[in-house]
PDB file of N, CA and C in Angstrom:
ATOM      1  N   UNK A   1       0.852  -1.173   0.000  1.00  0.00           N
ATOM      2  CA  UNK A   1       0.000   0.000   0.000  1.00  0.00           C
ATOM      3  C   UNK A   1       0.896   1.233   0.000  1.00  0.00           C
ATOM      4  N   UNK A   2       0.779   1.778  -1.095  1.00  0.00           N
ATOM      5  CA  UNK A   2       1.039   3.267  -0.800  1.00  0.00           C
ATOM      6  C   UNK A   2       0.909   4.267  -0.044  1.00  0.00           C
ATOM      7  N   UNK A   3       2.230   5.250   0.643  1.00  0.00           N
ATOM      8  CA  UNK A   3       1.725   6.361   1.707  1.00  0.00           C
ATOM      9  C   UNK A   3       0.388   6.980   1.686  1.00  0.00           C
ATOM     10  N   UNK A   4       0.177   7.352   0.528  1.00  0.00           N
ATOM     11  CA  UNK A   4      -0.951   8.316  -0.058  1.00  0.00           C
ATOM     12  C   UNK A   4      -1.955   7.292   0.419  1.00  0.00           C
ATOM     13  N   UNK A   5      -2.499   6.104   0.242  1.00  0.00           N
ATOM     14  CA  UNK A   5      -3.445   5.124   0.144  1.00  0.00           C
ATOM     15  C   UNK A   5      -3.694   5.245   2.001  1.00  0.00           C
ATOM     16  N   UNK A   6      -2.100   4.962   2.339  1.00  0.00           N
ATOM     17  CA  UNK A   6      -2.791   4.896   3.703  1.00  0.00           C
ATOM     18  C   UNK A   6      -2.918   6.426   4.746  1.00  0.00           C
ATOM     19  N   UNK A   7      -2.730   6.994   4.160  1.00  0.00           N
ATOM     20  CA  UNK A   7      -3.128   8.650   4.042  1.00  0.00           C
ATOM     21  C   UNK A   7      -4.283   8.841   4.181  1.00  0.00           C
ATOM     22  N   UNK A   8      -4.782   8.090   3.313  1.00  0.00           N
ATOM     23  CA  UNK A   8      -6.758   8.315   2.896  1.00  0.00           C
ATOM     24  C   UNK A   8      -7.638   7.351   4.040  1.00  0.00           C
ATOM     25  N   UNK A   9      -6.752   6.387   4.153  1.00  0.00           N
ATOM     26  CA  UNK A   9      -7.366   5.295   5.168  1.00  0.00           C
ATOM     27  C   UNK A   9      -7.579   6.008   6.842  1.00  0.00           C
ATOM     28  N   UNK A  10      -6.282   6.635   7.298  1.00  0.00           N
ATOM     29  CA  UNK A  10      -5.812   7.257   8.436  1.00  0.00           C
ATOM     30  C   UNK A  10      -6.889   8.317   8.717  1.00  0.00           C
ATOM     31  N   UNK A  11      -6.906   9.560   7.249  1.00  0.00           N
ATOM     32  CA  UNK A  11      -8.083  10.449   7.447  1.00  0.00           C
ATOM     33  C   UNK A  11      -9.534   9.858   7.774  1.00  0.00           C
ATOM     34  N   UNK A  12      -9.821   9.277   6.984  1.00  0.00           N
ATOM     35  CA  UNK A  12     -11.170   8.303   7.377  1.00  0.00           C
ATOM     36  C   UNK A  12     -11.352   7.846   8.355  1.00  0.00           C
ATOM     37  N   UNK A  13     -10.464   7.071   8.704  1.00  0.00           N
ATOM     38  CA  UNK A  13     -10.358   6.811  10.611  1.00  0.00           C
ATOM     39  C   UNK A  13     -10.453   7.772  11.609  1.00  0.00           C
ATOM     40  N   UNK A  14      -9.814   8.604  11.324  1.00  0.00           N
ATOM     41  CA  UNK A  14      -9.846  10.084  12.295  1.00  0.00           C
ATOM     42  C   UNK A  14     -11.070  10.664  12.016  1.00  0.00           C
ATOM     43  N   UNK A  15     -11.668  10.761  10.882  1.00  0.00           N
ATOM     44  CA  UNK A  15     -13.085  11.092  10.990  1.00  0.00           C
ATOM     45  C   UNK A  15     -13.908  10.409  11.629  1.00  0.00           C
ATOM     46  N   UNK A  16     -13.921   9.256  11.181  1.00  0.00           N
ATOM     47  CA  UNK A  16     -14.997   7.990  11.963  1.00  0.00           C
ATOM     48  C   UNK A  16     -14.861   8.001  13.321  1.00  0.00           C
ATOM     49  N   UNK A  17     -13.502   8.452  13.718  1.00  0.00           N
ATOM     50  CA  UNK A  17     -13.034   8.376  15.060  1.00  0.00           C
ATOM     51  C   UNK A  17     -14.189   9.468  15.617  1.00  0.00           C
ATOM     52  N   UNK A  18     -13.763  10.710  15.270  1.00  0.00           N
ATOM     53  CA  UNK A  18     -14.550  12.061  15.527  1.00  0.00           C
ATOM     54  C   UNK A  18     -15.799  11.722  16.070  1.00  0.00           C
ATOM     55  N   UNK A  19     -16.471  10.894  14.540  1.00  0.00           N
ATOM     56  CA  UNK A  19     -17.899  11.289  14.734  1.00  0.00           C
ATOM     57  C   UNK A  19     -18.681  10.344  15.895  1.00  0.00           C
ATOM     58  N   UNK A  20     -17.779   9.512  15.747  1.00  0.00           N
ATOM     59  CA  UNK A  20     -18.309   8.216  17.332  1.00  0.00           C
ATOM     60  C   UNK A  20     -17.962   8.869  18.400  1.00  0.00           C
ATOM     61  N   UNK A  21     -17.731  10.184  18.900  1.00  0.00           N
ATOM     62  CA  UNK A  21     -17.204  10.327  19.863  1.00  0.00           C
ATOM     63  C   UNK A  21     -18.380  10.922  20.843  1.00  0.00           C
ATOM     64  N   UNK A  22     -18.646  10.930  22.371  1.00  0.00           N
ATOM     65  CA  UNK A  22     -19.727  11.777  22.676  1.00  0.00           C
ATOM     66  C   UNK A  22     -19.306  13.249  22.816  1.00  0.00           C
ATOM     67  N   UNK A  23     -20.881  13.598  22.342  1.00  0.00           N
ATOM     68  CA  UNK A  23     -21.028  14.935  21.838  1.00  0.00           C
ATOM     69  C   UNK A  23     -20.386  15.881  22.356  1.00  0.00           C
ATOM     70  N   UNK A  24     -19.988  16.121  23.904  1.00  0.00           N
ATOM     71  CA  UNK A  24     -19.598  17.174  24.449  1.00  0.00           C
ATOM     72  C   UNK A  24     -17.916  16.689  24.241  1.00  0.00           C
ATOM     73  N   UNK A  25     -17.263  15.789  23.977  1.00  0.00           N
ATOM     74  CA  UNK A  25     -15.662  15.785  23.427  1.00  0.00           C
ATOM     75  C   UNK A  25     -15.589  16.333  22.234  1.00  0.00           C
ATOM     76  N   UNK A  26     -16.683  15.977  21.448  1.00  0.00           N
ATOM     77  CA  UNK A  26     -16.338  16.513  19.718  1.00  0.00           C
ATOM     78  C   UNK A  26     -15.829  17.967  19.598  1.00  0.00           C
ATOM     79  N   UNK A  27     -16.279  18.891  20.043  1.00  0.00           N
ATOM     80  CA  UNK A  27     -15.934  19.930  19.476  1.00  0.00           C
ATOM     81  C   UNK A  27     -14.304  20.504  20.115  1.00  0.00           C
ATOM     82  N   UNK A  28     -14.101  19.638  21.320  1.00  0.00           N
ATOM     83  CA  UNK A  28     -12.224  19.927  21.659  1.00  0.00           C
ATOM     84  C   UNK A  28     -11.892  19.149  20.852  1.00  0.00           C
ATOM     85  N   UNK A  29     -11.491  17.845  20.446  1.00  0.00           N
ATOM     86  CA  UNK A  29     -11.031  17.226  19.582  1.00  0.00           C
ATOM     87  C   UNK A  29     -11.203  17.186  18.270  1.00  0.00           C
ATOM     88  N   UNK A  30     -12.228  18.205  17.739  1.00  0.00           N
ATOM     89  CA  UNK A  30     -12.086  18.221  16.064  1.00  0.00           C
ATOM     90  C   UNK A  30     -11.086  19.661  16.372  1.00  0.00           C
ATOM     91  N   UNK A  31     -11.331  20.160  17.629  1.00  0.00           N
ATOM     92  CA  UNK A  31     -10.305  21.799  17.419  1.00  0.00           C
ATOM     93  C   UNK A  31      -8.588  21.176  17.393  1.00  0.00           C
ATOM     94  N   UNK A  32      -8.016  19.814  17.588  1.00  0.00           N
ATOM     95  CA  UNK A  32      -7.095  19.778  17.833  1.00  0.00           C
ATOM     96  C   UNK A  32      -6.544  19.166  16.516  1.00  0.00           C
ATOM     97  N   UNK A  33      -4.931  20.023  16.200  1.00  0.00           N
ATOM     98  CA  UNK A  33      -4.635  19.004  14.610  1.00  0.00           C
ATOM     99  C   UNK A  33      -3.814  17.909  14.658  1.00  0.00           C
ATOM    100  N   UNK A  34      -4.164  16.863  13.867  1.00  0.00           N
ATOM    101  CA  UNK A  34      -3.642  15.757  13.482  1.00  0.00           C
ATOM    102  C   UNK A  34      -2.908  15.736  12.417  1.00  0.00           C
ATOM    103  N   UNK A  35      -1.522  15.855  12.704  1.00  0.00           N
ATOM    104  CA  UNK A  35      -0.378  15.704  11.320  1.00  0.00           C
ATOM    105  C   UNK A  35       0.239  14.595  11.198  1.00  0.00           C
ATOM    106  N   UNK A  36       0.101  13.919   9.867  1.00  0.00           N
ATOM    107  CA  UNK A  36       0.171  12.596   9.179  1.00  0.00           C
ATOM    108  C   UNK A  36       1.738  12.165   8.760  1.00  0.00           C
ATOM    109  N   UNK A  37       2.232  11.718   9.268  1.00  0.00           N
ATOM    110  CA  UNK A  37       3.821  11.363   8.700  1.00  0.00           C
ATOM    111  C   UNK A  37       3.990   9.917   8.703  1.00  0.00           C
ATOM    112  N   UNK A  38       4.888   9.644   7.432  1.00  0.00           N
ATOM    113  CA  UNK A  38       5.017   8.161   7.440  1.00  0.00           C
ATOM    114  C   UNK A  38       6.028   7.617   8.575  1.00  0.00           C
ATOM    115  N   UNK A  39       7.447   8.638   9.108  1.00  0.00           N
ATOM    116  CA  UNK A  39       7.656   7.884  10.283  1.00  0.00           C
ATOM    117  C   UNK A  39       8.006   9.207  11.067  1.00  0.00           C
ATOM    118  N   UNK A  40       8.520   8.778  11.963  1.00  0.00           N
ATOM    119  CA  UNK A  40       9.352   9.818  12.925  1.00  0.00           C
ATOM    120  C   UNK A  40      10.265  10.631  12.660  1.00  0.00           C
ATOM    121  N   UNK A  41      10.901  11.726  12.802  1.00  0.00           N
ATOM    122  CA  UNK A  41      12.181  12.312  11.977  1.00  0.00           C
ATOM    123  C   UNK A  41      13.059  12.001  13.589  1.00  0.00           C
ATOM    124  N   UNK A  42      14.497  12.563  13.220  1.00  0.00           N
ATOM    125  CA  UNK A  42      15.483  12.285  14.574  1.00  0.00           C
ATOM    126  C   UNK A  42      15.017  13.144  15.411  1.00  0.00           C
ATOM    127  N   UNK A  43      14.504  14.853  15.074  1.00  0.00           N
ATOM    128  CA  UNK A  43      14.339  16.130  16.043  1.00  0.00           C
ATOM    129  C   UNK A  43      13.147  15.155  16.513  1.00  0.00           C
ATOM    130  N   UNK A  44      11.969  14.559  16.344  1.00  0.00           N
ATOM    131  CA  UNK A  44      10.669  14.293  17.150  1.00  0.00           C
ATOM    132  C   UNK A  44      11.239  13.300  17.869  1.00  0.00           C
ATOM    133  N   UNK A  45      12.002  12.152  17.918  1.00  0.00           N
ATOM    134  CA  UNK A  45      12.279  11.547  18.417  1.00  0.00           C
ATOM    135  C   UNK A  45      13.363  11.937  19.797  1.00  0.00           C
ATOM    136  N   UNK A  46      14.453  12.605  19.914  1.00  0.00           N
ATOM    137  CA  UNK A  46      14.768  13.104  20.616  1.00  0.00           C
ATOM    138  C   UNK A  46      15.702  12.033  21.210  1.00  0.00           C
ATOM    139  N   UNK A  47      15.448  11.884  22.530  1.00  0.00           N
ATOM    140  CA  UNK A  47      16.695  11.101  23.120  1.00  0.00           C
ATOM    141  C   UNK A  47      15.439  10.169  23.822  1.00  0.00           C
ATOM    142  N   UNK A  48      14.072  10.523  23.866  1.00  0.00           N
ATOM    143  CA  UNK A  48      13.345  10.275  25.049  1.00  0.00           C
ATOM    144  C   UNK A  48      12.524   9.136  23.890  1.00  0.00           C
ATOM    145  N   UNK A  49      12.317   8.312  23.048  1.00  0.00           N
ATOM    146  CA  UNK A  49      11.370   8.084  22.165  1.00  0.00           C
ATOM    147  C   UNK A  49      11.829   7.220  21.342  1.00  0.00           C
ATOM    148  N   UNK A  50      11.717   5.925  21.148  1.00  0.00           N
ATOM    149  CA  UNK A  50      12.221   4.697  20.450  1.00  0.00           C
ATOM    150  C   UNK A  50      11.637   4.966  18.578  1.00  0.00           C
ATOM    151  N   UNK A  51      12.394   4.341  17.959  1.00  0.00           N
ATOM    152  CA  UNK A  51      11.931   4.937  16.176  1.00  0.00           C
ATOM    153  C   UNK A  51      10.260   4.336  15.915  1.00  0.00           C
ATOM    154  N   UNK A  52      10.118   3.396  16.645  1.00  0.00           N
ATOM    155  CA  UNK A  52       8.928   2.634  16.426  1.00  0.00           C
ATOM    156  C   UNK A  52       7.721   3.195  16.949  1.00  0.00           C
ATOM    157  N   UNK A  53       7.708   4.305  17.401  1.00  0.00           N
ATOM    158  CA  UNK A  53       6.496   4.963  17.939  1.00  0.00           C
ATOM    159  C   UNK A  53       5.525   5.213  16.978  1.00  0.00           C
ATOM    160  N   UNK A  54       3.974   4.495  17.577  1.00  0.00           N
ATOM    161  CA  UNK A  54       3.019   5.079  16.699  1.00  0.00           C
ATOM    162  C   UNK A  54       2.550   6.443  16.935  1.00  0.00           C
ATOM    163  N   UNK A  55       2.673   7.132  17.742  1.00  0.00           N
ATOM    164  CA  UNK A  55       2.128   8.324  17.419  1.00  0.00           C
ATOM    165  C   UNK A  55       2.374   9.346  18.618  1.00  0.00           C
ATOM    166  N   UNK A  56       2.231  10.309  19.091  1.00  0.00           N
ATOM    167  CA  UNK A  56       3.029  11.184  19.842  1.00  0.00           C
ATOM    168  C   UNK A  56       1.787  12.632  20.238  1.00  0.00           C
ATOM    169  N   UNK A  57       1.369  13.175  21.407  1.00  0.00           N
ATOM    170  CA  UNK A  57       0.827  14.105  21.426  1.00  0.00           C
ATOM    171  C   UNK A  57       2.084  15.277  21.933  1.00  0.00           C
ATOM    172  N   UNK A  58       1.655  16.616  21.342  1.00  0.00           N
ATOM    173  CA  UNK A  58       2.323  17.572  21.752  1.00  0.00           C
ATOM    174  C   UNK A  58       1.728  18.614  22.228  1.00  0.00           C
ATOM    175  N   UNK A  59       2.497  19.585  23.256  1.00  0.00           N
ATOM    176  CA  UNK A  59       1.881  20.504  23.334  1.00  0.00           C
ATOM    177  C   UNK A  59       0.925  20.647  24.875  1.00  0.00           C
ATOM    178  N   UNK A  60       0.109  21.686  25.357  1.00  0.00           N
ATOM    179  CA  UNK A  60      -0.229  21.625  26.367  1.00  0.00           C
ATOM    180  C   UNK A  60      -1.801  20.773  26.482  1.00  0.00           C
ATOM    181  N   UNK A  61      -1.874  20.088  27.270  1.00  0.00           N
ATOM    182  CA  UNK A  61      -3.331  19.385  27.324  1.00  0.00           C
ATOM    183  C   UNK A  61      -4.679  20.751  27.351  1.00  0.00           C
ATOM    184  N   UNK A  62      -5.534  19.798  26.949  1.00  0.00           N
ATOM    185  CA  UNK A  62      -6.821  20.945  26.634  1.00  0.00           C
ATOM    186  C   UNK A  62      -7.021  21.525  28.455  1.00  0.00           C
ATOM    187  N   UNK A  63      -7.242  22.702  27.898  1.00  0.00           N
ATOM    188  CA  UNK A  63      -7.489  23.374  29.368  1.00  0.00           C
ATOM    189  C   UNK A  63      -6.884  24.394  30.006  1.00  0.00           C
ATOM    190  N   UNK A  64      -5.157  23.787  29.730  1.00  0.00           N
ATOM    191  CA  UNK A  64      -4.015  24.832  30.136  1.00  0.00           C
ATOM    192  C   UNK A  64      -3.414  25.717  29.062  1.00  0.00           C
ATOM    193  N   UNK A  65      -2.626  26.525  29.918  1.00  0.00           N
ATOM    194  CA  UNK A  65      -1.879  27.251  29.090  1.00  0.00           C
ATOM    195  C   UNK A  65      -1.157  27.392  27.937  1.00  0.00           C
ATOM    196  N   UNK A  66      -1.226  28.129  26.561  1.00  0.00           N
ATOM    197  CA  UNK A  66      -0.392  27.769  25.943  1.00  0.00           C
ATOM    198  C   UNK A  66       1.309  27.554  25.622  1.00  0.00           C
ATOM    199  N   UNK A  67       1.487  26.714  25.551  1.00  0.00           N
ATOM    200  CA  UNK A  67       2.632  26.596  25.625  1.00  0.00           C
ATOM    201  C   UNK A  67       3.666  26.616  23.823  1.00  0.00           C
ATOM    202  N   UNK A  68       5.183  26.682  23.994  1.00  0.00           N
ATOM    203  CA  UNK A  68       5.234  27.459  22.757  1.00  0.00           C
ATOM    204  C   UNK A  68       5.330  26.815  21.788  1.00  0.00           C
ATOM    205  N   UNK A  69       4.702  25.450  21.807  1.00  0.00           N
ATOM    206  CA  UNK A  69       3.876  24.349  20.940  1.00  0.00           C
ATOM    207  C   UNK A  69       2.849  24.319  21.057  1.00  0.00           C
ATOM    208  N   UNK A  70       2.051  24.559  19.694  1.00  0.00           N
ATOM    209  CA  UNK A  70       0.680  24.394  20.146  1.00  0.00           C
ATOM    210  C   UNK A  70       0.359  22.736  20.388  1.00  0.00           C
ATOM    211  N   UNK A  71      -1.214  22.472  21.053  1.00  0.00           N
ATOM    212  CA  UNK A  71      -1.376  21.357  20.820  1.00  0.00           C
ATOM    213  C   UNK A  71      -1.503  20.684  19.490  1.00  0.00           C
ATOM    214  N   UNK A  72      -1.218  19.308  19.449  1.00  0.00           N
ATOM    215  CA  UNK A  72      -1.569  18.332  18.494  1.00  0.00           C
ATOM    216  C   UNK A  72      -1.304  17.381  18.545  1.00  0.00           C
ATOM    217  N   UNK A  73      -1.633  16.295  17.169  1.00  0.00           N
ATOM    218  CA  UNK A  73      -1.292  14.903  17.513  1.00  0.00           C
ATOM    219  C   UNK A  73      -0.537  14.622  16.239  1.00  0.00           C
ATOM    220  N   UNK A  74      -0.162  13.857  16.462  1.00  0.00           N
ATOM    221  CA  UNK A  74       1.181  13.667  15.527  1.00  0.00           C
ATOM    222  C   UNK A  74       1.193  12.010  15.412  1.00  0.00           C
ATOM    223  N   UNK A  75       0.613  11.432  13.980  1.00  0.00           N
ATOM    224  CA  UNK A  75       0.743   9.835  13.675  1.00  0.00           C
ATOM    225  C   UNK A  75       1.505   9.275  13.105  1.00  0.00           C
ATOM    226  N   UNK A  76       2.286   8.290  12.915  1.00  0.00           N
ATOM    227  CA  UNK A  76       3.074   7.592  12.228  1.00  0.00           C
ATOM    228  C   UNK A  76       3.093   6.502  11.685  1.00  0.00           C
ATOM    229  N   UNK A  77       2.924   7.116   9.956  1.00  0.00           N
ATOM    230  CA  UNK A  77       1.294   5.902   9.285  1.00  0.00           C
ATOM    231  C   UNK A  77       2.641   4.640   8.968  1.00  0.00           C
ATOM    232  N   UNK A  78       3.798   4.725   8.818  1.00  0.00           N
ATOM    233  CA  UNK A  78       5.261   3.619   8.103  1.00  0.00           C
ATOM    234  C   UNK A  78       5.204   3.323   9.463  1.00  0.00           C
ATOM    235  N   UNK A  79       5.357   3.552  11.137  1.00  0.00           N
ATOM    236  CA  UNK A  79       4.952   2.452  11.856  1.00  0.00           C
ATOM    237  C   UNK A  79       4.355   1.640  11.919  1.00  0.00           C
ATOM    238  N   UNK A  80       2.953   2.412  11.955  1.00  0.00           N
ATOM    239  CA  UNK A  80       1.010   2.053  12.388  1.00  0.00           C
ATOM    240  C   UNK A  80       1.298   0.745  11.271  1.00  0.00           C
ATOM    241  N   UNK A  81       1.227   0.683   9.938  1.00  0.00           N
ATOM    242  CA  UNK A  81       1.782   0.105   8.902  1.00  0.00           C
ATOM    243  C   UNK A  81       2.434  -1.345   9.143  1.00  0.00           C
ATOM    244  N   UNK A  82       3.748  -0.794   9.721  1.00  0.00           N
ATOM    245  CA  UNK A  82       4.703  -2.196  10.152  1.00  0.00           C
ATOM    246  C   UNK A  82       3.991  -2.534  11.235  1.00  0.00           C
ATOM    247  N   UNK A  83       3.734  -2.147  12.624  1.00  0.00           N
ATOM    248  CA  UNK A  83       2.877  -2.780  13.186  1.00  0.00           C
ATOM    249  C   UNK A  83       1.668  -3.847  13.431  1.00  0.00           C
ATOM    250  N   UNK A  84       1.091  -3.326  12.569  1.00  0.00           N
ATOM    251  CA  UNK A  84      -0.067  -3.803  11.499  1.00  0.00           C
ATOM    252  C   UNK A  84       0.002  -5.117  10.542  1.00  0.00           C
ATOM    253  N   UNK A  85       1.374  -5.456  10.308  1.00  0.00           N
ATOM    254  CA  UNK A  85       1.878  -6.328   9.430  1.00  0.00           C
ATOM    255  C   UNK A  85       1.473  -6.372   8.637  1.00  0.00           C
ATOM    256  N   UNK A  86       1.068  -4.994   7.537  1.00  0.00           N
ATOM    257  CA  UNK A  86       0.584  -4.503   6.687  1.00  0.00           C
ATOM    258  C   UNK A  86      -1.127  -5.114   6.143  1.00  0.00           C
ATOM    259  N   UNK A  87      -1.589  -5.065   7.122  1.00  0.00           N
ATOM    260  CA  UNK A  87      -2.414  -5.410   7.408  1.00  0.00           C
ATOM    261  C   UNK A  87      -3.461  -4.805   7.635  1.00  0.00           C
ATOM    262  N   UNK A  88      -4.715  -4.341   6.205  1.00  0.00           N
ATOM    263  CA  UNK A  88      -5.424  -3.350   6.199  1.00  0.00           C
ATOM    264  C   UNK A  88      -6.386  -2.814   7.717  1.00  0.00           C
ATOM    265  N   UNK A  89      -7.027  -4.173   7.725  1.00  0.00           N
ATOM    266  CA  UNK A  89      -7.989  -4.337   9.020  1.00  0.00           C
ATOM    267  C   UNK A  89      -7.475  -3.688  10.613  1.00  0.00           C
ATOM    268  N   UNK A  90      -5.934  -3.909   9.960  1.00  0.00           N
ATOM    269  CA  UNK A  90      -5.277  -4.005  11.974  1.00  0.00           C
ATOM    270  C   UNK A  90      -4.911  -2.629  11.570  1.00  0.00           C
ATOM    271  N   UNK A  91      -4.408  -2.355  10.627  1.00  0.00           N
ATOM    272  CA  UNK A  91      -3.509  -0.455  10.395  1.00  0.00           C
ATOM    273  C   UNK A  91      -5.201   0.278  10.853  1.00  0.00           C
ATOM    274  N   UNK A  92      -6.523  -0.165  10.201  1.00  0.00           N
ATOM    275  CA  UNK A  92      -7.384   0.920  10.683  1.00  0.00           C
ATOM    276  C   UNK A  92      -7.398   1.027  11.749  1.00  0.00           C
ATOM    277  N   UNK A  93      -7.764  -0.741  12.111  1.00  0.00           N
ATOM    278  CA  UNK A  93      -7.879  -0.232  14.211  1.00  0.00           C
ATOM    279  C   UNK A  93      -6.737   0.541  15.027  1.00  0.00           C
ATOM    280  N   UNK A  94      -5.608  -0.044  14.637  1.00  0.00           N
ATOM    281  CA  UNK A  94      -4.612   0.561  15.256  1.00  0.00           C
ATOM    282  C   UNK A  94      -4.993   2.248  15.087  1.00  0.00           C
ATOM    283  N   UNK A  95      -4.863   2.792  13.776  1.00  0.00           N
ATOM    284  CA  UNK A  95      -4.834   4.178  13.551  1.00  0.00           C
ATOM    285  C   UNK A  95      -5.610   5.136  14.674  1.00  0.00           C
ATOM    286  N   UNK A  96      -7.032   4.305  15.103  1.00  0.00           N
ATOM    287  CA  UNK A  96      -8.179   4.666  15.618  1.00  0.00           C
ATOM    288  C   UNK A  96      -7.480   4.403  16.771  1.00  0.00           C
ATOM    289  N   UNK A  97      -7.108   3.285  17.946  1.00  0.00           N
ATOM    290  CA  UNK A  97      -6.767   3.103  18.872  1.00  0.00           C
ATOM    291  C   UNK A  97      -5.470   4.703  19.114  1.00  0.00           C
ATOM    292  N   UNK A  98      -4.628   4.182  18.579  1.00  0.00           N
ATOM    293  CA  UNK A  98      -3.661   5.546  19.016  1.00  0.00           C
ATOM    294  C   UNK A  98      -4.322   6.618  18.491  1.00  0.00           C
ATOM    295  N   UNK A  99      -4.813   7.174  18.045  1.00  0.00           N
ATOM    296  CA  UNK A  99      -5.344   8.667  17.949  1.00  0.00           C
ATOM    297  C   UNK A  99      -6.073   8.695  19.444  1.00  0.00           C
ATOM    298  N   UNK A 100      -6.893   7.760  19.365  1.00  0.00           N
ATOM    299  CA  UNK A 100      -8.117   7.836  20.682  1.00  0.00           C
ATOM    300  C   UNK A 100      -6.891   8.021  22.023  1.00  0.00           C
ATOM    301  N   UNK A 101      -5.478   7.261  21.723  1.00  0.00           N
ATOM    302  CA  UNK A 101      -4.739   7.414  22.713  1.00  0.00           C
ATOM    303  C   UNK A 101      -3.801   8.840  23.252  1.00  0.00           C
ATOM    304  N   UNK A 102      -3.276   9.340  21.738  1.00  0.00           N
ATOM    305  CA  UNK A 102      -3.300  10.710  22.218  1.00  0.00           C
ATOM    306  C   UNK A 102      -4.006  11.943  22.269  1.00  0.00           C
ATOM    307  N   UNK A 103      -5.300  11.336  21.431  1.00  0.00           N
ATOM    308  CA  UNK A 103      -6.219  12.534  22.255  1.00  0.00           C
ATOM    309  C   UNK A 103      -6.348  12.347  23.508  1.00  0.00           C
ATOM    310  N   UNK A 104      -6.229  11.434  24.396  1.00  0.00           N
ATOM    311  CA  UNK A 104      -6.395  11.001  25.797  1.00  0.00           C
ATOM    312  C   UNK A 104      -5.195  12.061  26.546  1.00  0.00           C
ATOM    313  N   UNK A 105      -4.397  11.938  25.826  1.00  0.00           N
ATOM    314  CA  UNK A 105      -3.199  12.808  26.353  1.00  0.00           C
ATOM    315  C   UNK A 105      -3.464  14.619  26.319  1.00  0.00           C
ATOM    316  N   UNK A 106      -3.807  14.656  25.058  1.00  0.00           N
ATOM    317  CA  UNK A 106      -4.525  15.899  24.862  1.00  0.00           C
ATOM    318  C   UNK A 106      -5.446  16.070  25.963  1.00  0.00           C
ATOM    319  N   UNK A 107      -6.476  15.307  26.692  1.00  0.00           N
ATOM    320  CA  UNK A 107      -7.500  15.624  27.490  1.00  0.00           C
ATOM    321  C   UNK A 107      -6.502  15.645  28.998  1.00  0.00           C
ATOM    322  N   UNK A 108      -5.894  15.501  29.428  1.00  0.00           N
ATOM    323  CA  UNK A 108      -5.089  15.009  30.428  1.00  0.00           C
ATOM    324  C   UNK A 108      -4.757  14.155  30.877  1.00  0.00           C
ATOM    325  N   UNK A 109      -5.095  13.000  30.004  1.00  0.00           N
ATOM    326  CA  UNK A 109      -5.093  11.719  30.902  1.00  0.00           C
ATOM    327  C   UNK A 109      -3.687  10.782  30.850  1.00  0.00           C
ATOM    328  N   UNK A 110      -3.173  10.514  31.641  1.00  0.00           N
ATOM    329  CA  UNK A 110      -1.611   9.768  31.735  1.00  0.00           C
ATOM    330  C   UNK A 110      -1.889   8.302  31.597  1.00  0.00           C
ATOM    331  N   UNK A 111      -0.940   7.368  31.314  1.00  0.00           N
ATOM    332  CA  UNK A 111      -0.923   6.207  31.366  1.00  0.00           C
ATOM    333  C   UNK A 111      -1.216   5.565  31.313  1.00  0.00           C
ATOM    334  N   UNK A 112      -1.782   5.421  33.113  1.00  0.00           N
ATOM    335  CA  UNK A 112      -2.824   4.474  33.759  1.00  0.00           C
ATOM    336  C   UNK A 112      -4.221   4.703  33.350  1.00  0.00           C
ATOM    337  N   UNK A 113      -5.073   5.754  32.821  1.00  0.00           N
ATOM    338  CA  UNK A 113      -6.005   6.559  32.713  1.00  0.00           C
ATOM    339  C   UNK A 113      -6.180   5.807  31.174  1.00  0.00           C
ATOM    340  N   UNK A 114      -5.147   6.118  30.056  1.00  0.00           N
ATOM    341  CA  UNK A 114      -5.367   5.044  28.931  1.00  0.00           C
ATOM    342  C   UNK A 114      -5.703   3.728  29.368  1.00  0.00           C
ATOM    343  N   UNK A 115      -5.023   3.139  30.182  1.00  0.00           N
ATOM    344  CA  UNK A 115      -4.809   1.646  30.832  1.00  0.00           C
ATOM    345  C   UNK A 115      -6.112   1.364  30.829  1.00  0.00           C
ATOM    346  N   UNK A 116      -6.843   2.003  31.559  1.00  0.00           N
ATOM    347  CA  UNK A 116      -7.927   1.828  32.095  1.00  0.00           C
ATOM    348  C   UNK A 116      -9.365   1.701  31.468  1.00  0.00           C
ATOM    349  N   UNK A 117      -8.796   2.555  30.122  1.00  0.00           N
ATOM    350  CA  UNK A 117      -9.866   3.160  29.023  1.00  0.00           C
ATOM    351  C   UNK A 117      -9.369   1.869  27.817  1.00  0.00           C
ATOM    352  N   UNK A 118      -8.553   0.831  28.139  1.00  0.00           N
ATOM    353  CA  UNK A 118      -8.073   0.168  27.585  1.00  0.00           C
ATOM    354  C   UNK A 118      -7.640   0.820  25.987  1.00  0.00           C
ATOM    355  N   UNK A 119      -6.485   2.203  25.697  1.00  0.00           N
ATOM    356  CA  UNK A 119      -6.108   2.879  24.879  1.00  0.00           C
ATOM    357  C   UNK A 119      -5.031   2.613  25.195  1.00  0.00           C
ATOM    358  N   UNK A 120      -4.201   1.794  25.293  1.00  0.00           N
ATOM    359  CA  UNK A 120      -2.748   1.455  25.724  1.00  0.00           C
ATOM    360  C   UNK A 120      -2.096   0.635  24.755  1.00  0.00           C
TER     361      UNK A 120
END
């Protein structure tokens, strides 16, 4: 599958994601952006962040201050992909699972809080 192909798949998911969501989350989480990359570059990765990461939130959680990143979410469709074992069915869920996971981050929620929401 082509980047572009799973480009189109990822958007669709993030929509579908959206629109299943209850009503009073929708309108913070359609305000927050989702930027599509096939993997990680070295600056996102940093010292703190293994190459295999599916996806990464930045920025200050909804609520607080801005900080001099705005918020967003940030996916990584050449992980999600290998993960997936290229594997149409598992790259959607996955796509959907980690978005749902760093919007979780976006909302404030740490870790255990995914754990729990079984977004881990």
């Amino acid at each position: 599958m082509t980047y572009s192909q799973l480009e189109a798949l990822a958007d669709q998911t993030i929509l579908d994601t959206l629109e299943a969501l209850p009503a009073e989350l929708r309108p913070h989480a359609a305000g927050i952006p989702v930027h599509l990359h096939e993997f990680p570059t070295p600056a996102i990765l940093g010292t703190e962040f293994e190459p295999d990461i599916l996806g990464l939130f930045v920025g200050p959680p909804h609520g607080e201050a801005m900080d001099d990143v705005p918020a967003q979410i940030l996916l990584f469709l050449g992980n999600i992909w290998d993960y997936a074992e290229r594997q149409r069915p598992v790259f959607i869920d996955e796509v959907h699972v980690t978005f749902l996971h760093e919007l979780g981050h976006y909302f404030g929620w740490d870790e255990d809080d995914l754990t729990a929401r079984e977004l881990d």
